[in-house]
Protein backbone atom coordinates (compact mmCIF):
# COMPACT_ATOMS: atom_id res chain seq x y z
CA UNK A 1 113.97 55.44 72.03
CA UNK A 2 115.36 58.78 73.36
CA UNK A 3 114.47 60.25 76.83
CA UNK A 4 112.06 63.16 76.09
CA UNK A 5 114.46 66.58 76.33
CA UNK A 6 113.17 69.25 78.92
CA UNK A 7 112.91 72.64 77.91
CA UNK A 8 114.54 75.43 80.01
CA UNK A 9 111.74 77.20 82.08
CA UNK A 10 111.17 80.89 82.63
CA UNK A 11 110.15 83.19 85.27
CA UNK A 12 108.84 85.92 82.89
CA UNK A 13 105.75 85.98 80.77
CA UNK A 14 106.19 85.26 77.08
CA UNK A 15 106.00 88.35 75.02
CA UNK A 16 102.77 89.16 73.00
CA UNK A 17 102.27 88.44 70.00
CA UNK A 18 100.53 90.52 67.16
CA UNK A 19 97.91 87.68 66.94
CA UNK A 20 97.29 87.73 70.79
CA UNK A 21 94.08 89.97 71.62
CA UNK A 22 93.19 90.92 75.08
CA UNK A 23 89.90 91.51 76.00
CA UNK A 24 90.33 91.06 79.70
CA UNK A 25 90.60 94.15 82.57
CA UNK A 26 92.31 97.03 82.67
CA UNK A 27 95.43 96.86 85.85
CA UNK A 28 94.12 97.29 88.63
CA UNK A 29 95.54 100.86 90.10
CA UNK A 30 95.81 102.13 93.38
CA UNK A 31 92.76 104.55 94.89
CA UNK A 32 94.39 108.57 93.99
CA UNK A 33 94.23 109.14 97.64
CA UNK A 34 97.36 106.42 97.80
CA UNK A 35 99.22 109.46 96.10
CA UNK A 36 99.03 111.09 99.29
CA UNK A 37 100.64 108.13 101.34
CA UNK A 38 103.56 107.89 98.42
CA UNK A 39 104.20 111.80 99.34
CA UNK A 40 104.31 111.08 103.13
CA UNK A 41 101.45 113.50 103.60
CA UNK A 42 98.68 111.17 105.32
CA UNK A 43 99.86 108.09 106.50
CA UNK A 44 98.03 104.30 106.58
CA UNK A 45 96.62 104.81 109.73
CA UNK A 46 94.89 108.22 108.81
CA UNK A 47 94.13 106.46 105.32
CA UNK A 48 92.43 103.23 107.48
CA UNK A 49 90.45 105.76 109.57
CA UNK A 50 89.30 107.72 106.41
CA UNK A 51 87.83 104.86 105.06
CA UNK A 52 86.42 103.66 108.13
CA UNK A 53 84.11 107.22 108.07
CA UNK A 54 83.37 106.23 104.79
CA UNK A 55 81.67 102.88 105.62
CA UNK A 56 80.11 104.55 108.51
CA UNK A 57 79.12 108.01 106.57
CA UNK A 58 79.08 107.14 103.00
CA UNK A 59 81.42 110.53 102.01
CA UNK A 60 84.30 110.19 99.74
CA UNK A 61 87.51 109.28 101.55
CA UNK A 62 89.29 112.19 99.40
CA UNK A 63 86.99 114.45 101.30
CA UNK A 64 87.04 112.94 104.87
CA UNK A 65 90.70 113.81 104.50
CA UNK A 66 89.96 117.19 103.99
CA UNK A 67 87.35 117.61 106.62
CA UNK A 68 90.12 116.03 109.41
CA UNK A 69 92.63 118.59 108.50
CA UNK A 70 95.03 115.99 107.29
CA UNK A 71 95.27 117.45 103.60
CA UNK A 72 94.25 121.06 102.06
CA UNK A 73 91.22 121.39 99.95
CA UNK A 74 93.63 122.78 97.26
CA UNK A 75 95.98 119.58 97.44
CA UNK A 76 92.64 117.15 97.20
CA UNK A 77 91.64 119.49 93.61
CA UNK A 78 94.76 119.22 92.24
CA UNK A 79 94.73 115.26 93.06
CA UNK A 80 91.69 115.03 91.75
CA UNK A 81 92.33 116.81 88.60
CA UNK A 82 95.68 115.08 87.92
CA UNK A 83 93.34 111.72 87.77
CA UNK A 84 90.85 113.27 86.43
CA UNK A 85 87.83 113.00 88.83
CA UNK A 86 85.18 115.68 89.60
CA UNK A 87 84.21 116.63 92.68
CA UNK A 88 80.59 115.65 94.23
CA UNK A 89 78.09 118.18 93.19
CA UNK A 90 76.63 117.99 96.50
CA UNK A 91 77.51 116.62 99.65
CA UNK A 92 76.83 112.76 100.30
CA UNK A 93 73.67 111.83 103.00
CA UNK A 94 74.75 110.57 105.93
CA UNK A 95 71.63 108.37 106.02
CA UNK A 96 69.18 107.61 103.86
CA UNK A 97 66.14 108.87 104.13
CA UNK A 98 63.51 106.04 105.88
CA UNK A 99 60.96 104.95 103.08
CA UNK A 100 57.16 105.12 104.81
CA UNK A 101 56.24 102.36 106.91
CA UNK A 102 53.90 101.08 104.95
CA UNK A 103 56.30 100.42 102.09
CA UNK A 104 59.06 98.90 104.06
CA UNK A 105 58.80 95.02 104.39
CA UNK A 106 59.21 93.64 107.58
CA UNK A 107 62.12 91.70 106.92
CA UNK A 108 64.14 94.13 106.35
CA UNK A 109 64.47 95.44 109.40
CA UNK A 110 65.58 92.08 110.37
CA UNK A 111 68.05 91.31 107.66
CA UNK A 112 70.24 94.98 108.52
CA UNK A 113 71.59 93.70 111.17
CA UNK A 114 74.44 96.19 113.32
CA UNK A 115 77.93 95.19 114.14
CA UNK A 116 80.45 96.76 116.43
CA UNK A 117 83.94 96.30 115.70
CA UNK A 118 86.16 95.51 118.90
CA UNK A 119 89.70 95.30 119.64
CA UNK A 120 90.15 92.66 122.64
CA UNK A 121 93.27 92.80 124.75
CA UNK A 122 95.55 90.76 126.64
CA UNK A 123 93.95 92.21 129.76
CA UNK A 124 90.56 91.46 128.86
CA UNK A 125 89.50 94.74 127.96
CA UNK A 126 87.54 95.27 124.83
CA UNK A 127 87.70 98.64 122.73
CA UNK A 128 85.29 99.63 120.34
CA UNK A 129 86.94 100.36 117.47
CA UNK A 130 83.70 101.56 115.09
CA UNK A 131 80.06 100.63 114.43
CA UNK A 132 78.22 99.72 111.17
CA UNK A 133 75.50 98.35 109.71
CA UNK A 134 74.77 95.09 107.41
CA UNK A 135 77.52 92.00 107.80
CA UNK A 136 79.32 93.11 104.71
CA UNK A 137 80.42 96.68 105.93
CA UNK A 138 81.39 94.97 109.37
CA UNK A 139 83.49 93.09 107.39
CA UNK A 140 85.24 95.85 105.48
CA UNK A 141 85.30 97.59 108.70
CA UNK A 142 87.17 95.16 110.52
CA UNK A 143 89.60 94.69 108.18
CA UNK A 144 90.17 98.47 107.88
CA UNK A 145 90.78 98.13 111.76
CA UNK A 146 92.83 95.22 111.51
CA UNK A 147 95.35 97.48 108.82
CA UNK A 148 95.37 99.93 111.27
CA UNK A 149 96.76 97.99 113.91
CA UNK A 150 99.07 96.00 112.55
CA UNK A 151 101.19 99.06 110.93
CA UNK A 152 105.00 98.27 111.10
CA UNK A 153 105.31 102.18 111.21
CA UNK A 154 106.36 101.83 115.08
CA UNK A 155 103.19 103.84 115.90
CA UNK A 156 100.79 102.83 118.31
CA UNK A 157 97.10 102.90 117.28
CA UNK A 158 94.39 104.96 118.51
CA UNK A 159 91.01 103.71 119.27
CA UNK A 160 88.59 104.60 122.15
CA UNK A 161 90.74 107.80 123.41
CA UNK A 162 93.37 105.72 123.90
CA UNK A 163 96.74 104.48 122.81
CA UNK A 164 96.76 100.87 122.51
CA UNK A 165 100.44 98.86 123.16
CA UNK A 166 100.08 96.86 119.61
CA UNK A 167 101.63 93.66 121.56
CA UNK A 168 98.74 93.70 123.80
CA UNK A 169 96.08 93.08 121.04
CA UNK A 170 94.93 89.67 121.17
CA UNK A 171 91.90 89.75 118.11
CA UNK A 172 89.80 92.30 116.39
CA UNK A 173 85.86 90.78 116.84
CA UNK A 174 83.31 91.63 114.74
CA UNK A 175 79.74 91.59 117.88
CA UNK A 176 76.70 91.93 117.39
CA UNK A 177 76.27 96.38 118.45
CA UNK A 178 73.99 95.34 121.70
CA UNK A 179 76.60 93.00 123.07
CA UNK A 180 78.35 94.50 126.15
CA UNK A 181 82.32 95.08 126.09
């Protein structure tokens, strides 16, 4: 009886075949607004803060960026035509509009629950950072915070009108909003 022979392995994929069909999902592809990183004109820690006004505003990052200066409305069109995305047709609501009371259950009240994102310090001190509702937007939030601070760019992040030393950041909490810093 012969040992069984081993096959050399391979770090690529095997080619396709013609009798291969894929049915699965497109590639996933970086948001257009990444464009704008790639050309050095907004960098991660604007991009991090545009999408935290998002979760807190519900606008489109591409205009946020427009709104803070950080790109021309010209620049944003031509963006969005190279992908081919139109622009809103009217501007996004900041909040929706409350149903009456007498349609809204009671539970739901109690179910939205608000989060405040906090940066905690060496020292103690806790920053807020941003505020949201619902756990799943705290979430996102906080992780959009935590991108923002731990940028290898050499810059030190912003948050409550101040500069904070990134080697003096100890966690980034997700609190319930009525819980004092």
């Amino acid at each position: 009886m012969h040992p069984p022979s081993l096959r050399p392995m391979s770090l690529h994929a095997p080619e396709p075949t013609s009798l291969e069909v894929s049915d699965g999902p497109a590639p996933l592809r970086p948001p257009p607004e990444a464009d704008f990183v790639q050309a050095g004109k907004l960098s991660m820690g604007q991009l991090a803060q545009a999408h935290r006004d998002r979760l807190e505003t519900g606008k489109q990052v591409l205009d946020i960026i427009v709104e803070r200066g950080w790109v021309t409305a010209e620049e944003v069109a031509e963006l969005r035509a190279a992908h081919g995305i139109e622009a809103p047709a009217e501007p996004v609501q900041t909040a929706p509009e409350s149903p009456p009371e007498s349609e809204a259950p009671p539970q739901a009240a109690a179910n939205t629950a608000s989060y405040k994102i906090a940066i905690r310090l060496t020292n103690g001190d806790l920053i807020t950072a941003g505020e949201t509702e619902g756990a799943d937007k705290a979430a996102a939030l906080g992780h959009a915070v935590v991108a923002d601070v731990t940028q290898e760019n050499g810059e030190w992040p912003f948050f409550g009108g101040r500069f904070i030393n990134p080697e003096t950041i100890i966690s980034v909490d997700l609190l319930p909003a009525g819980s004092a810093d």
